[in-house]
PDB file of N, CA and C in Angstrom:
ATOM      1  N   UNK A   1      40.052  -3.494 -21.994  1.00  0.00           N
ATOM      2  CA  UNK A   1      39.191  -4.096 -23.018  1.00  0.00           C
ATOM      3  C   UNK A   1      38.550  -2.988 -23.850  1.00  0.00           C
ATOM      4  N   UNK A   2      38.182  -3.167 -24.914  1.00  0.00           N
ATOM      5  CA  UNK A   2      37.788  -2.425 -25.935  1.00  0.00           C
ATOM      6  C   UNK A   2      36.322  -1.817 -25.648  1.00  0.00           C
ATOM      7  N   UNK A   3      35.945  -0.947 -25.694  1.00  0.00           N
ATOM      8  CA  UNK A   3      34.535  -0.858 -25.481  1.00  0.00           C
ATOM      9  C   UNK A   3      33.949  -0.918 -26.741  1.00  0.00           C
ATOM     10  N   UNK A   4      32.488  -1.066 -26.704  1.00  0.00           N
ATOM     11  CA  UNK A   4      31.690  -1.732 -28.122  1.00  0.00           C
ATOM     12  C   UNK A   4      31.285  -1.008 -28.475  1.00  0.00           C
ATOM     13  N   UNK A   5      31.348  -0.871 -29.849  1.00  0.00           N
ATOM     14  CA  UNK A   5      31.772  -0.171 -31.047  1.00  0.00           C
ATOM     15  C   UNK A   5      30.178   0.724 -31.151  1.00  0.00           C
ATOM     16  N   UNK A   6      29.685   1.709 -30.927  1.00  0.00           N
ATOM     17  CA  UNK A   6      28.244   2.429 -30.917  1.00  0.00           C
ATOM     18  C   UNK A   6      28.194   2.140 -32.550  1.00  0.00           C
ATOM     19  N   UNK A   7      26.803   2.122 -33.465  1.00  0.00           N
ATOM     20  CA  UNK A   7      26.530   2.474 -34.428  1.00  0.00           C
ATOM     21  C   UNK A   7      24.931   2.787 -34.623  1.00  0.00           C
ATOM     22  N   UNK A   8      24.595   3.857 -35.752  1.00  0.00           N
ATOM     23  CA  UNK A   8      23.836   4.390 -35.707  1.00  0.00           C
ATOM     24  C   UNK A   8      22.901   4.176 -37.210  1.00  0.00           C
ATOM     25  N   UNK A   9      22.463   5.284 -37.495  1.00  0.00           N
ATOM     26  CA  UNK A   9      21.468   5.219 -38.466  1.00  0.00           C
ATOM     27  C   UNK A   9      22.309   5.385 -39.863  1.00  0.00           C
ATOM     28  N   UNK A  10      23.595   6.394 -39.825  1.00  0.00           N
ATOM     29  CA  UNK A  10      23.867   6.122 -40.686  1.00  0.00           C
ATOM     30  C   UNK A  10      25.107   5.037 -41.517  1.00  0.00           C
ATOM     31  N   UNK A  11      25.586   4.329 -40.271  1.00  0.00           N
ATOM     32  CA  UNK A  11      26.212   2.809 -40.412  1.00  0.00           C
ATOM     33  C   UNK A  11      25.854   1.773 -40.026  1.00  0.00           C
ATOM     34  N   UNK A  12      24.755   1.449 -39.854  1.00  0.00           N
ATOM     35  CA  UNK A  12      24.247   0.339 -39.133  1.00  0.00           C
ATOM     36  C   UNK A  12      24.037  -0.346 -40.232  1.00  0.00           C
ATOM     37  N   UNK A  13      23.423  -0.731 -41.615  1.00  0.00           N
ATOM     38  CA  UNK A  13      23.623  -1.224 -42.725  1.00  0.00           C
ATOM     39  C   UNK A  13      25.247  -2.162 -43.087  1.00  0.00           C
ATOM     40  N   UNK A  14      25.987  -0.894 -42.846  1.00  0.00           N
ATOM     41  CA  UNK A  14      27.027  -1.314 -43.526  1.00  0.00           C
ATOM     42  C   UNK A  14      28.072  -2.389 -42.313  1.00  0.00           C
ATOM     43  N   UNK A  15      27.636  -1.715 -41.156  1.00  0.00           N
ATOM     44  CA  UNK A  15      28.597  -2.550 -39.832  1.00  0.00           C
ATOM     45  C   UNK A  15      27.798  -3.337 -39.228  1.00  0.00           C
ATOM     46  N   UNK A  16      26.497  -3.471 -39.537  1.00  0.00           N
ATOM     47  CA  UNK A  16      25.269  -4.732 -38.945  1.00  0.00           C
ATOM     48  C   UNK A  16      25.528  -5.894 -40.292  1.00  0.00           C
ATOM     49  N   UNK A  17      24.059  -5.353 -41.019  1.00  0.00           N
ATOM     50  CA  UNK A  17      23.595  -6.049 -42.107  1.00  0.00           C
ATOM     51  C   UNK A  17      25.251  -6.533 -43.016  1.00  0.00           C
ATOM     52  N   UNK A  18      25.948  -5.788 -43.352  1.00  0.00           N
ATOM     53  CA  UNK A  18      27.287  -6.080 -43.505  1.00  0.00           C
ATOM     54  C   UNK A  18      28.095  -6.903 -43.685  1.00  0.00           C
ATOM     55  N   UNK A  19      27.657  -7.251 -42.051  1.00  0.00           N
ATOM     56  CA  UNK A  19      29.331  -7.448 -41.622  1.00  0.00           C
ATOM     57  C   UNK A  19      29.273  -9.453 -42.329  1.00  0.00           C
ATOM     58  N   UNK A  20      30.683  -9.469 -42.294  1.00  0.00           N
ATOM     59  CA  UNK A  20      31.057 -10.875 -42.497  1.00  0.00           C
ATOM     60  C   UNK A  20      31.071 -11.761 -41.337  1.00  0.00           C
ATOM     61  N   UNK A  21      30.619 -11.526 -40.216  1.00  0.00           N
ATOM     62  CA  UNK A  21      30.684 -12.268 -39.152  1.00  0.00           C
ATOM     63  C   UNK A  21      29.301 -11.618 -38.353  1.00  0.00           C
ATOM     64  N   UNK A  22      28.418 -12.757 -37.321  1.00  0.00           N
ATOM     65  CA  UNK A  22      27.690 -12.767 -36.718  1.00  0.00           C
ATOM     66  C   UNK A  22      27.841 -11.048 -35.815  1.00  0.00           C
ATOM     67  N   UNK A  23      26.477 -10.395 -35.809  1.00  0.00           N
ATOM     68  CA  UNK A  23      26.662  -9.369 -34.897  1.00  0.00           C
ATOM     69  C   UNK A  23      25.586  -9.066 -34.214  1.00  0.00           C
ATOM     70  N   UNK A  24      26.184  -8.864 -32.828  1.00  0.00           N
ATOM     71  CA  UNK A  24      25.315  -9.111 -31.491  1.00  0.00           C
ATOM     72  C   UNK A  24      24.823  -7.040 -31.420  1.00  0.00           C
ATOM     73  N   UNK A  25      23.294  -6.961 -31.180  1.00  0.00           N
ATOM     74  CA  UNK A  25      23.080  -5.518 -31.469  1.00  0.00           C
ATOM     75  C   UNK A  25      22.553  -5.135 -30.178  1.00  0.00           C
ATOM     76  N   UNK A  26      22.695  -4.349 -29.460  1.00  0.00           N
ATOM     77  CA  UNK A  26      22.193  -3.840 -27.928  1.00  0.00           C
ATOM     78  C   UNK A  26      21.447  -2.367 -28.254  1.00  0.00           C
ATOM     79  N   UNK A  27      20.498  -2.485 -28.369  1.00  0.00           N
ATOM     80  CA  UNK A  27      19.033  -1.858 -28.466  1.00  0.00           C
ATOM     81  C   UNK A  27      19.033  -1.188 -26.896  1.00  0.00           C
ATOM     82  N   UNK A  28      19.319   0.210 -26.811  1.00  0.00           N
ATOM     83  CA  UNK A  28      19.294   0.925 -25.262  1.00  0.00           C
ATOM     84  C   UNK A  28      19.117   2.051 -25.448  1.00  0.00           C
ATOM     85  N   UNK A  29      19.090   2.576 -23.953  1.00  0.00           N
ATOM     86  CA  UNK A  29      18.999   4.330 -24.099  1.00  0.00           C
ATOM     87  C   UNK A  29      19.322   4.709 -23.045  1.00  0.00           C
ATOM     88  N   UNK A  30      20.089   5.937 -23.165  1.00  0.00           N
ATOM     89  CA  UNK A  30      20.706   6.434 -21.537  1.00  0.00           C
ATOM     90  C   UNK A  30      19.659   6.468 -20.480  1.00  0.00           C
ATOM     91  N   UNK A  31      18.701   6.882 -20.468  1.00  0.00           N
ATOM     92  CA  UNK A  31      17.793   6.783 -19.513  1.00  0.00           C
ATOM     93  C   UNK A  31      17.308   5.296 -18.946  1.00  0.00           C
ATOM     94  N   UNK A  32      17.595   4.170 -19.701  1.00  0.00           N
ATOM     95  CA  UNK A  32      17.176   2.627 -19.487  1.00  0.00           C
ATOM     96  C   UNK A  32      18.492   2.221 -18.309  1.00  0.00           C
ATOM     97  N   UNK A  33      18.012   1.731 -17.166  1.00  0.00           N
ATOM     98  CA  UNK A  33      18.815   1.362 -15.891  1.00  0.00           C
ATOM     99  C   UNK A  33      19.097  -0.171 -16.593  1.00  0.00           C
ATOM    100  N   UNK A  34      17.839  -0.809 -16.597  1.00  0.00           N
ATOM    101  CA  UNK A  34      17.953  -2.341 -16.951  1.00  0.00           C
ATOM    102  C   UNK A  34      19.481  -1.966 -17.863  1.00  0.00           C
ATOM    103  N   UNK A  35      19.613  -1.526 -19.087  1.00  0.00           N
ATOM    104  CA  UNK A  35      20.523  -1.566 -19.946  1.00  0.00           C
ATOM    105  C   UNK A  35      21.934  -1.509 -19.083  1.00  0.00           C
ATOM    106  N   UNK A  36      21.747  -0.656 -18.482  1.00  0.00           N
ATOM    107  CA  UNK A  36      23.333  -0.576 -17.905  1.00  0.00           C
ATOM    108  C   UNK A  36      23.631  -1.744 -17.163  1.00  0.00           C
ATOM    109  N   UNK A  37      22.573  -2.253 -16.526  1.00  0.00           N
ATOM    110  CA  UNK A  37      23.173  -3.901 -15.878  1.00  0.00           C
ATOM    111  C   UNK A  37      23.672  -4.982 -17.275  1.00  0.00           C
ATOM    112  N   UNK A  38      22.684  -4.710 -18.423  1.00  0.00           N
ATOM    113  CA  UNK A  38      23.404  -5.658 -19.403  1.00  0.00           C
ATOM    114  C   UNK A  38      24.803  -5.319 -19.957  1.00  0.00           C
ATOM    115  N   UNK A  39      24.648  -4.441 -19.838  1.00  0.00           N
ATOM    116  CA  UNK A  39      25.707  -3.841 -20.383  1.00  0.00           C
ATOM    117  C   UNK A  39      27.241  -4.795 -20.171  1.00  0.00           C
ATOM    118  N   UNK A  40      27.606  -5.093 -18.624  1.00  0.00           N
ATOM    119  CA  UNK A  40      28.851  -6.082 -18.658  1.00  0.00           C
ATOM    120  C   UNK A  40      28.602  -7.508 -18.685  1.00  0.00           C
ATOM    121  N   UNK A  41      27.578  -7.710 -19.266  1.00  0.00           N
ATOM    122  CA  UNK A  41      27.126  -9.433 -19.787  1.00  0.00           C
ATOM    123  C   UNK A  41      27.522  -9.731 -20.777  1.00  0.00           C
ATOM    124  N   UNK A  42      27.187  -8.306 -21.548  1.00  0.00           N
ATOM    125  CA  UNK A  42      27.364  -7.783 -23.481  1.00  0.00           C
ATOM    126  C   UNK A  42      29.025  -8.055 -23.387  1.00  0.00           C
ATOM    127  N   UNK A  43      29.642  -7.406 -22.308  1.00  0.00           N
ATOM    128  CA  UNK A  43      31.014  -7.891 -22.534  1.00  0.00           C
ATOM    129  C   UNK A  43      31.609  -8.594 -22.377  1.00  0.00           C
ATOM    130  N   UNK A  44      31.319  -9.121 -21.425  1.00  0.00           N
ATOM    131  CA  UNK A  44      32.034 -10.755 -21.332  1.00  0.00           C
ATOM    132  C   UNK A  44      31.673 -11.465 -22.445  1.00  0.00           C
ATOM    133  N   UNK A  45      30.443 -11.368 -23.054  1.00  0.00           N
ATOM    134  CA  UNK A  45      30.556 -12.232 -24.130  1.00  0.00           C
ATOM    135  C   UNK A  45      31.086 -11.678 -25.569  1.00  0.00           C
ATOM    136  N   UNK A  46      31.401 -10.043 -25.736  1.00  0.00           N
ATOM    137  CA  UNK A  46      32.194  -9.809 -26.454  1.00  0.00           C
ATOM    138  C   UNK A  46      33.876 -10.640 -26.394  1.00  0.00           C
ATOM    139  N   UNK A  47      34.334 -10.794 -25.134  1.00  0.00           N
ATOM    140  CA  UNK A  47      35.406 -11.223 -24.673  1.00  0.00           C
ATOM    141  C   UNK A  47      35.357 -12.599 -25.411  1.00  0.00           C
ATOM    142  N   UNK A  48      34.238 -13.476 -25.066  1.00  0.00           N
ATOM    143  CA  UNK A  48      34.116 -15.239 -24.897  1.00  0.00           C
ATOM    144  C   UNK A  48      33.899 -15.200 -26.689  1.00  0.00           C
ATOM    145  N   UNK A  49      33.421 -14.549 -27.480  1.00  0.00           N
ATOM    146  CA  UNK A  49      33.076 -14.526 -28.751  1.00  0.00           C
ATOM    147  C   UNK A  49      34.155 -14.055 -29.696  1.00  0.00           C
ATOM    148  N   UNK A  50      35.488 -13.094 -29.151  1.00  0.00           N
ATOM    149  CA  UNK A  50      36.212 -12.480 -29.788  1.00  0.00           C
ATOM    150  C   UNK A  50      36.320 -13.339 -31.454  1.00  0.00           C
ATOM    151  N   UNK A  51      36.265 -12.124 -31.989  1.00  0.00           N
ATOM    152  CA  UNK A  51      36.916 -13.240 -33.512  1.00  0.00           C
ATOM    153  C   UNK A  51      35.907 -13.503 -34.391  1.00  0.00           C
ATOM    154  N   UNK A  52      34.402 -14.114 -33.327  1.00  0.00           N
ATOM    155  CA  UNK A  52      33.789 -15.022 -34.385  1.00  0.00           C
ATOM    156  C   UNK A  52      32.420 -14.008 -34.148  1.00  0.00           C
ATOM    157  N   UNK A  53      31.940 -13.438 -33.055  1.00  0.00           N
ATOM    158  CA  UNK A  53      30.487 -12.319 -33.089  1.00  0.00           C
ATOM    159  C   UNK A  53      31.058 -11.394 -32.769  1.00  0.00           C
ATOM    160  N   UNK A  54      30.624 -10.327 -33.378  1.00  0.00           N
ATOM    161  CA  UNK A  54      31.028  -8.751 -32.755  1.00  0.00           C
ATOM    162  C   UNK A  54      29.251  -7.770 -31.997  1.00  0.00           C
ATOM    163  N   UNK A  55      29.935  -7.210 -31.076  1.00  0.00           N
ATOM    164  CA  UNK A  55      29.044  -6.912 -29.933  1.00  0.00           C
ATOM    165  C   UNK A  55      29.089  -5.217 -30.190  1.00  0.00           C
ATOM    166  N   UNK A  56      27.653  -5.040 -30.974  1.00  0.00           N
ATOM    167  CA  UNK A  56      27.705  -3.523 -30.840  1.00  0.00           C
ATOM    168  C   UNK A  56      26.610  -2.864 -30.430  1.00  0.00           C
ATOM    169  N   UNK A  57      26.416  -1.283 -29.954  1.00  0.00           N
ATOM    170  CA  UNK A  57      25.331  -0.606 -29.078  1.00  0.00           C
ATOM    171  C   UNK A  57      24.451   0.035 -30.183  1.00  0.00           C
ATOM    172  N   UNK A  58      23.343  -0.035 -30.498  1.00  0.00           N
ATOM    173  CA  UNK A  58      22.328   1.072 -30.436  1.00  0.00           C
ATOM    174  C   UNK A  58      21.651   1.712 -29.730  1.00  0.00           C
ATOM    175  N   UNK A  59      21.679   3.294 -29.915  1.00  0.00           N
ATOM    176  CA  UNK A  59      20.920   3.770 -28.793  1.00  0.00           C
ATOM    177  C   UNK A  59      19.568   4.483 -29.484  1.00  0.00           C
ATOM    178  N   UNK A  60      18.596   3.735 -29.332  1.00  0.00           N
ATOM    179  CA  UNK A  60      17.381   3.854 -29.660  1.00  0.00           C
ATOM    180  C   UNK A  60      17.205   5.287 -29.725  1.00  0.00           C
ATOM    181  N   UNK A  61      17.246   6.394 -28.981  1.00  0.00           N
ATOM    182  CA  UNK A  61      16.977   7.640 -29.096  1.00  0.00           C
ATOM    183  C   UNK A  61      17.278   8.373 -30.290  1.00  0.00           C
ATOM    184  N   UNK A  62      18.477   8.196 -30.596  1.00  0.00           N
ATOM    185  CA  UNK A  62      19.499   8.512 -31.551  1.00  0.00           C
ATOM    186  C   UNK A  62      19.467   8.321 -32.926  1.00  0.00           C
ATOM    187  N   UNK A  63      18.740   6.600 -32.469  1.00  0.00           N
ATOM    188  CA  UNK A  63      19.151   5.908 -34.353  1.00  0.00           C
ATOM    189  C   UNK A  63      17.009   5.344 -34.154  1.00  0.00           C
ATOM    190  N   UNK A  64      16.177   6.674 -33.554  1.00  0.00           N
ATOM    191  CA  UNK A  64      14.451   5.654 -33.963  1.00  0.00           C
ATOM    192  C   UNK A  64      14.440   4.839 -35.103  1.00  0.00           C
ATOM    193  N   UNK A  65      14.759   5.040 -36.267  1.00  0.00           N
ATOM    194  CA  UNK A  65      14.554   4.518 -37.635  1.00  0.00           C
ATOM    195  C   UNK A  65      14.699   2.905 -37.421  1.00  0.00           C
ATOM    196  N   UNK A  66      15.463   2.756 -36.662  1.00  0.00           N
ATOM    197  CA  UNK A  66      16.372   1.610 -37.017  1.00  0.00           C
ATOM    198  C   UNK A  66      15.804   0.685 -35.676  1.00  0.00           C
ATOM    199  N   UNK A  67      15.541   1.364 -34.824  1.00  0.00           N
ATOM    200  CA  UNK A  67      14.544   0.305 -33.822  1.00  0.00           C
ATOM    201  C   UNK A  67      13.441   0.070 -34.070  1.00  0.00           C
ATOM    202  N   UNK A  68      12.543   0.694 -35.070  1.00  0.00           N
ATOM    203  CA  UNK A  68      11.526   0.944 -35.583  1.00  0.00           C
ATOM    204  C   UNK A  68      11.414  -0.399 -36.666  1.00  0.00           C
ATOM    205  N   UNK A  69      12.270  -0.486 -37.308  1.00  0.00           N
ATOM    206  CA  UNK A  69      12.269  -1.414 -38.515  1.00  0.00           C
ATOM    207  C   UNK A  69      12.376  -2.375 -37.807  1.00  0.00           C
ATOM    208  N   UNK A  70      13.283  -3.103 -36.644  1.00  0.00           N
ATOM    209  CA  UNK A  70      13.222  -4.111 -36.338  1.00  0.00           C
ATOM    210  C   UNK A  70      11.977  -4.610 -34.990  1.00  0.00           C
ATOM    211  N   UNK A  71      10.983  -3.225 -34.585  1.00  0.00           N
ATOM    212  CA  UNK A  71      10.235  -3.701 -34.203  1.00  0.00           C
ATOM    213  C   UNK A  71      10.232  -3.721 -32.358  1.00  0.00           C
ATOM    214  N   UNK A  72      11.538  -2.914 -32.546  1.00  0.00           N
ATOM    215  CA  UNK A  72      11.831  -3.177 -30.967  1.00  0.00           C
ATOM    216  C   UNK A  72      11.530  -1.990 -29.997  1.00  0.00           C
ATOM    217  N   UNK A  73      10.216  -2.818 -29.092  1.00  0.00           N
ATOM    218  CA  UNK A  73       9.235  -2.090 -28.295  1.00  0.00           C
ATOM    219  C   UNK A  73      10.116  -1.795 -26.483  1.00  0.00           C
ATOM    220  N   UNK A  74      10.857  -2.713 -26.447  1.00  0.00           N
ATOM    221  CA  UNK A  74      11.210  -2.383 -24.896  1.00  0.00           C
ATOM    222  C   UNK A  74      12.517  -2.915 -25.250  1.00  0.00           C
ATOM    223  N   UNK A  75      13.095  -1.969 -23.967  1.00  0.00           N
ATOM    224  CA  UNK A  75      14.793  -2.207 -24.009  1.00  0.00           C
ATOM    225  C   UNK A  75      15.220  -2.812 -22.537  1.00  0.00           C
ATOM    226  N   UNK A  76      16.350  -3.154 -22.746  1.00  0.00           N
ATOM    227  CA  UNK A  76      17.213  -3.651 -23.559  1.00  0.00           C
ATOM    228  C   UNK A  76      16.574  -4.418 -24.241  1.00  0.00           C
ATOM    229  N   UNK A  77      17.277  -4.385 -25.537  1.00  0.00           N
ATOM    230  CA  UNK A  77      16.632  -5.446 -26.645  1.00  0.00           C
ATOM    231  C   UNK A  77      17.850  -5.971 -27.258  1.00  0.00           C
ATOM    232  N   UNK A  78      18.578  -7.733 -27.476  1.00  0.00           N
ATOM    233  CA  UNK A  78      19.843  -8.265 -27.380  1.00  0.00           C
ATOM    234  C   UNK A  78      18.942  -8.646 -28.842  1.00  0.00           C
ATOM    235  N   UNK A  79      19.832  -8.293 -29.949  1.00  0.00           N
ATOM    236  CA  UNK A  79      19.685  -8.698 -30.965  1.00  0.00           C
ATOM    237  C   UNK A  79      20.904  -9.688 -31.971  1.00  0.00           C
ATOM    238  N   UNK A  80      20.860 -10.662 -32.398  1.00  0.00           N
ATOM    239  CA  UNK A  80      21.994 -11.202 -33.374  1.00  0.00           C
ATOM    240  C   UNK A  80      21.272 -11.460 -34.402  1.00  0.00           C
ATOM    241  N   UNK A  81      22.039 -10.390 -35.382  1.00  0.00           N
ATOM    242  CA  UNK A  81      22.427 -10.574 -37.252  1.00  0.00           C
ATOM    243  C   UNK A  81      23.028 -11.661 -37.708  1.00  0.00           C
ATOM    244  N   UNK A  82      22.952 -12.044 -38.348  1.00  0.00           N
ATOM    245  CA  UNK A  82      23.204 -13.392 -39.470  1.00  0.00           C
ATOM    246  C   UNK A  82      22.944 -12.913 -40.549  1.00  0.00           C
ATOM    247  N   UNK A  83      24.011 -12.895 -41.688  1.00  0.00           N
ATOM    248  CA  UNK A  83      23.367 -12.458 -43.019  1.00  0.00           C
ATOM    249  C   UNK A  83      22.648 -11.583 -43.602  1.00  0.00           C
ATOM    250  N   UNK A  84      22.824 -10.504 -42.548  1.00  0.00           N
ATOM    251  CA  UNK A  84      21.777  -8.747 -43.232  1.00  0.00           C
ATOM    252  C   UNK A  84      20.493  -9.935 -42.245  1.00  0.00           C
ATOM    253  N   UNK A  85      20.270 -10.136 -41.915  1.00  0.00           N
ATOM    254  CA  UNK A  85      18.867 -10.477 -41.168  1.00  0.00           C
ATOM    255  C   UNK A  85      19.018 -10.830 -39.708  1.00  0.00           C
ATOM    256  N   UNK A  86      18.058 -10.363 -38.952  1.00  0.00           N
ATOM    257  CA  UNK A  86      17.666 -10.301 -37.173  1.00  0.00           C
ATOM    258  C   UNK A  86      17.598 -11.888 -37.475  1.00  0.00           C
ATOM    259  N   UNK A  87      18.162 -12.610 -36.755  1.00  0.00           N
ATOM    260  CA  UNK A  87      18.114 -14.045 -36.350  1.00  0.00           C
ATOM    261  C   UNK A  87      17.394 -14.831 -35.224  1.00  0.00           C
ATOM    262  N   UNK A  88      17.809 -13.464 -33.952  1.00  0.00           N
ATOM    263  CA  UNK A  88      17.276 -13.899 -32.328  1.00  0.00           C
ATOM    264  C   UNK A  88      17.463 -13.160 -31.966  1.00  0.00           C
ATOM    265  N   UNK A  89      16.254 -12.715 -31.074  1.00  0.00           N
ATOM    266  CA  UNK A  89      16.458 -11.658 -30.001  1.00  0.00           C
ATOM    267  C   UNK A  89      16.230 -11.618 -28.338  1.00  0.00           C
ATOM    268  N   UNK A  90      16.589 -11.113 -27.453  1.00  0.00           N
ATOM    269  CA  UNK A  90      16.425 -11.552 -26.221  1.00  0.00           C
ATOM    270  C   UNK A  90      15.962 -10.431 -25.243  1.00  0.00           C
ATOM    271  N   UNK A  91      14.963 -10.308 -25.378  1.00  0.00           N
ATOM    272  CA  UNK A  91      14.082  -8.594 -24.585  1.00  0.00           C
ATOM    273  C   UNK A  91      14.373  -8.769 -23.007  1.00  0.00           C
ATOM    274  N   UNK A  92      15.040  -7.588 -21.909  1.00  0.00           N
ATOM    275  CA  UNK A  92      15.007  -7.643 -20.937  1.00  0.00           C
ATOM    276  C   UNK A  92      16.286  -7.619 -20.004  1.00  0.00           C
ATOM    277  N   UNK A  93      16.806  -7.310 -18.927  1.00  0.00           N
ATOM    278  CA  UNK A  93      18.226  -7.550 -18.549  1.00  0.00           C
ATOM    279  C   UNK A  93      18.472  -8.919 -18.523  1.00  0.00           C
ATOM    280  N   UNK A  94      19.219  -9.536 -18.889  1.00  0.00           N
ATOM    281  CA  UNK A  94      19.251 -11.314 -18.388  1.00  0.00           C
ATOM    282  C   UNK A  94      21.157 -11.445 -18.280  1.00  0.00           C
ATOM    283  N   UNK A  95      21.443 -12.434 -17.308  1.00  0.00           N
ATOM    284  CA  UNK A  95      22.781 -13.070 -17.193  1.00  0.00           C
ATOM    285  C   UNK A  95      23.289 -13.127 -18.663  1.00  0.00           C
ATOM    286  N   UNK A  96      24.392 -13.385 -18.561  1.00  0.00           N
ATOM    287  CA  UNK A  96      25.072 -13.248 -19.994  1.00  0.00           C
ATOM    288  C   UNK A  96      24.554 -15.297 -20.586  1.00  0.00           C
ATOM    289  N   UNK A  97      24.446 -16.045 -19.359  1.00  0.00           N
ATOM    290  CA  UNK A  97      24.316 -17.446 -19.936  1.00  0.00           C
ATOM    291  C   UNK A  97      23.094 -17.392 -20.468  1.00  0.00           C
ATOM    292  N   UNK A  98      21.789 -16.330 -20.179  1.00  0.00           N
ATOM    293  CA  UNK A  98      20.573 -16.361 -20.758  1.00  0.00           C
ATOM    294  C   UNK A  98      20.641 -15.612 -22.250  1.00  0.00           C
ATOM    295  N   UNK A  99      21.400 -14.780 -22.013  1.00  0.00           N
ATOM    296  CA  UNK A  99      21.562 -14.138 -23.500  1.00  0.00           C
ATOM    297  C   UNK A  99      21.902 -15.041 -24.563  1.00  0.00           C
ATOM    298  N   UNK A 100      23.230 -15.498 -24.294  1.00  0.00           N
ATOM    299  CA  UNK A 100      23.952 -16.949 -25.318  1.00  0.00           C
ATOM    300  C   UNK A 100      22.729 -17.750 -25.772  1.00  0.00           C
ATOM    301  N   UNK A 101      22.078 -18.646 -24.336  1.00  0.00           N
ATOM    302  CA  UNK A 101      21.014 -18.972 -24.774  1.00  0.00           C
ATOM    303  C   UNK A 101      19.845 -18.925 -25.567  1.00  0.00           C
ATOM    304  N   UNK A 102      19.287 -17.871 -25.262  1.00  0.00           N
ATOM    305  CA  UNK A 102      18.729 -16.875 -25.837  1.00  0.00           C
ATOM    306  C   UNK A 102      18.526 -16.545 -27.284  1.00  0.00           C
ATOM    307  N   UNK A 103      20.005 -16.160 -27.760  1.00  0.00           N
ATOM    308  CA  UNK A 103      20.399 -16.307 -29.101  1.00  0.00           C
ATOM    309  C   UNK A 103      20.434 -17.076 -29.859  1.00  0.00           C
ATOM    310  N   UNK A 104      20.681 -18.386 -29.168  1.00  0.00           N
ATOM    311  CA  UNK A 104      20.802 -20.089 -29.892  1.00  0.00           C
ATOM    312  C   UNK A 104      22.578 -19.945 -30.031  1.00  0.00           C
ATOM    313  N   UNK A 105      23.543 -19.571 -28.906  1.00  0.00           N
ATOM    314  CA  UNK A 105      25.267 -19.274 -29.157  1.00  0.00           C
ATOM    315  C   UNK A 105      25.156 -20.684 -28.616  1.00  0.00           C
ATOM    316  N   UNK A 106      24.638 -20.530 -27.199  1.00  0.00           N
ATOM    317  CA  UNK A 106      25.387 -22.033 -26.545  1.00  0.00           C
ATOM    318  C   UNK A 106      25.512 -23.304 -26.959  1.00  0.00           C
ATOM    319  N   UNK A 107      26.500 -23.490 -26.865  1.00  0.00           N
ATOM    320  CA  UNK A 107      27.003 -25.161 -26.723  1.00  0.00           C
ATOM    321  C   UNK A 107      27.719 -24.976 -28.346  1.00  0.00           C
TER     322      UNK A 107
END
């Protein structure tokens, strides 16, 4: 399986705000444990979403600017874009069915 696509400060505009399809944003940092448990939730639902949301990483350390603008105080932070705009976000490790949820994906 593909691993998810990192983007940063200076493409996050163009491959977030962007994109033509829904995109799921993972707000982390190597030092965040919680993150690495989300981490294969993020993929299965990259898997269950193929096509229609795309599932990509920020790593807060890397890209501050850009966690900064959206405000995001603790990580993991599960974000989905709609239209150049933060739609839903889901603070914390959670099952991949809480994330969906979370977002407003399910059903």
């Amino acid at each position: 399986m593909a691993d998810m696509q990192a983007v940063g400060e200076t493409d996050f505009n163009e491959a977030v705000l962007g994109a033509d399809t829904p995109v799921i944003v993972d707000f982390w940092a190597e030092w965040c444990g919680p993150c690495r448990l989300v981490h294969p939730e993020l993929e299965k639902i990259q898997v269950e979403y193929e096509g229609k949301i795309r599932v990509v990483k920020l790593n807060i350390d890397e890209s501050p600017t850009v966690a900064a603008r959206y405000g995001v105080m603790s990580i993991p932070t599960i974000a989905l874009f709609q239209d150049g705009k933060m739609a839903a976000q889901v603070v914390g490790a959670r099952p991949k069915e809480q994330i969906v949820s979370g977002l407003g994906l399910a059903g």
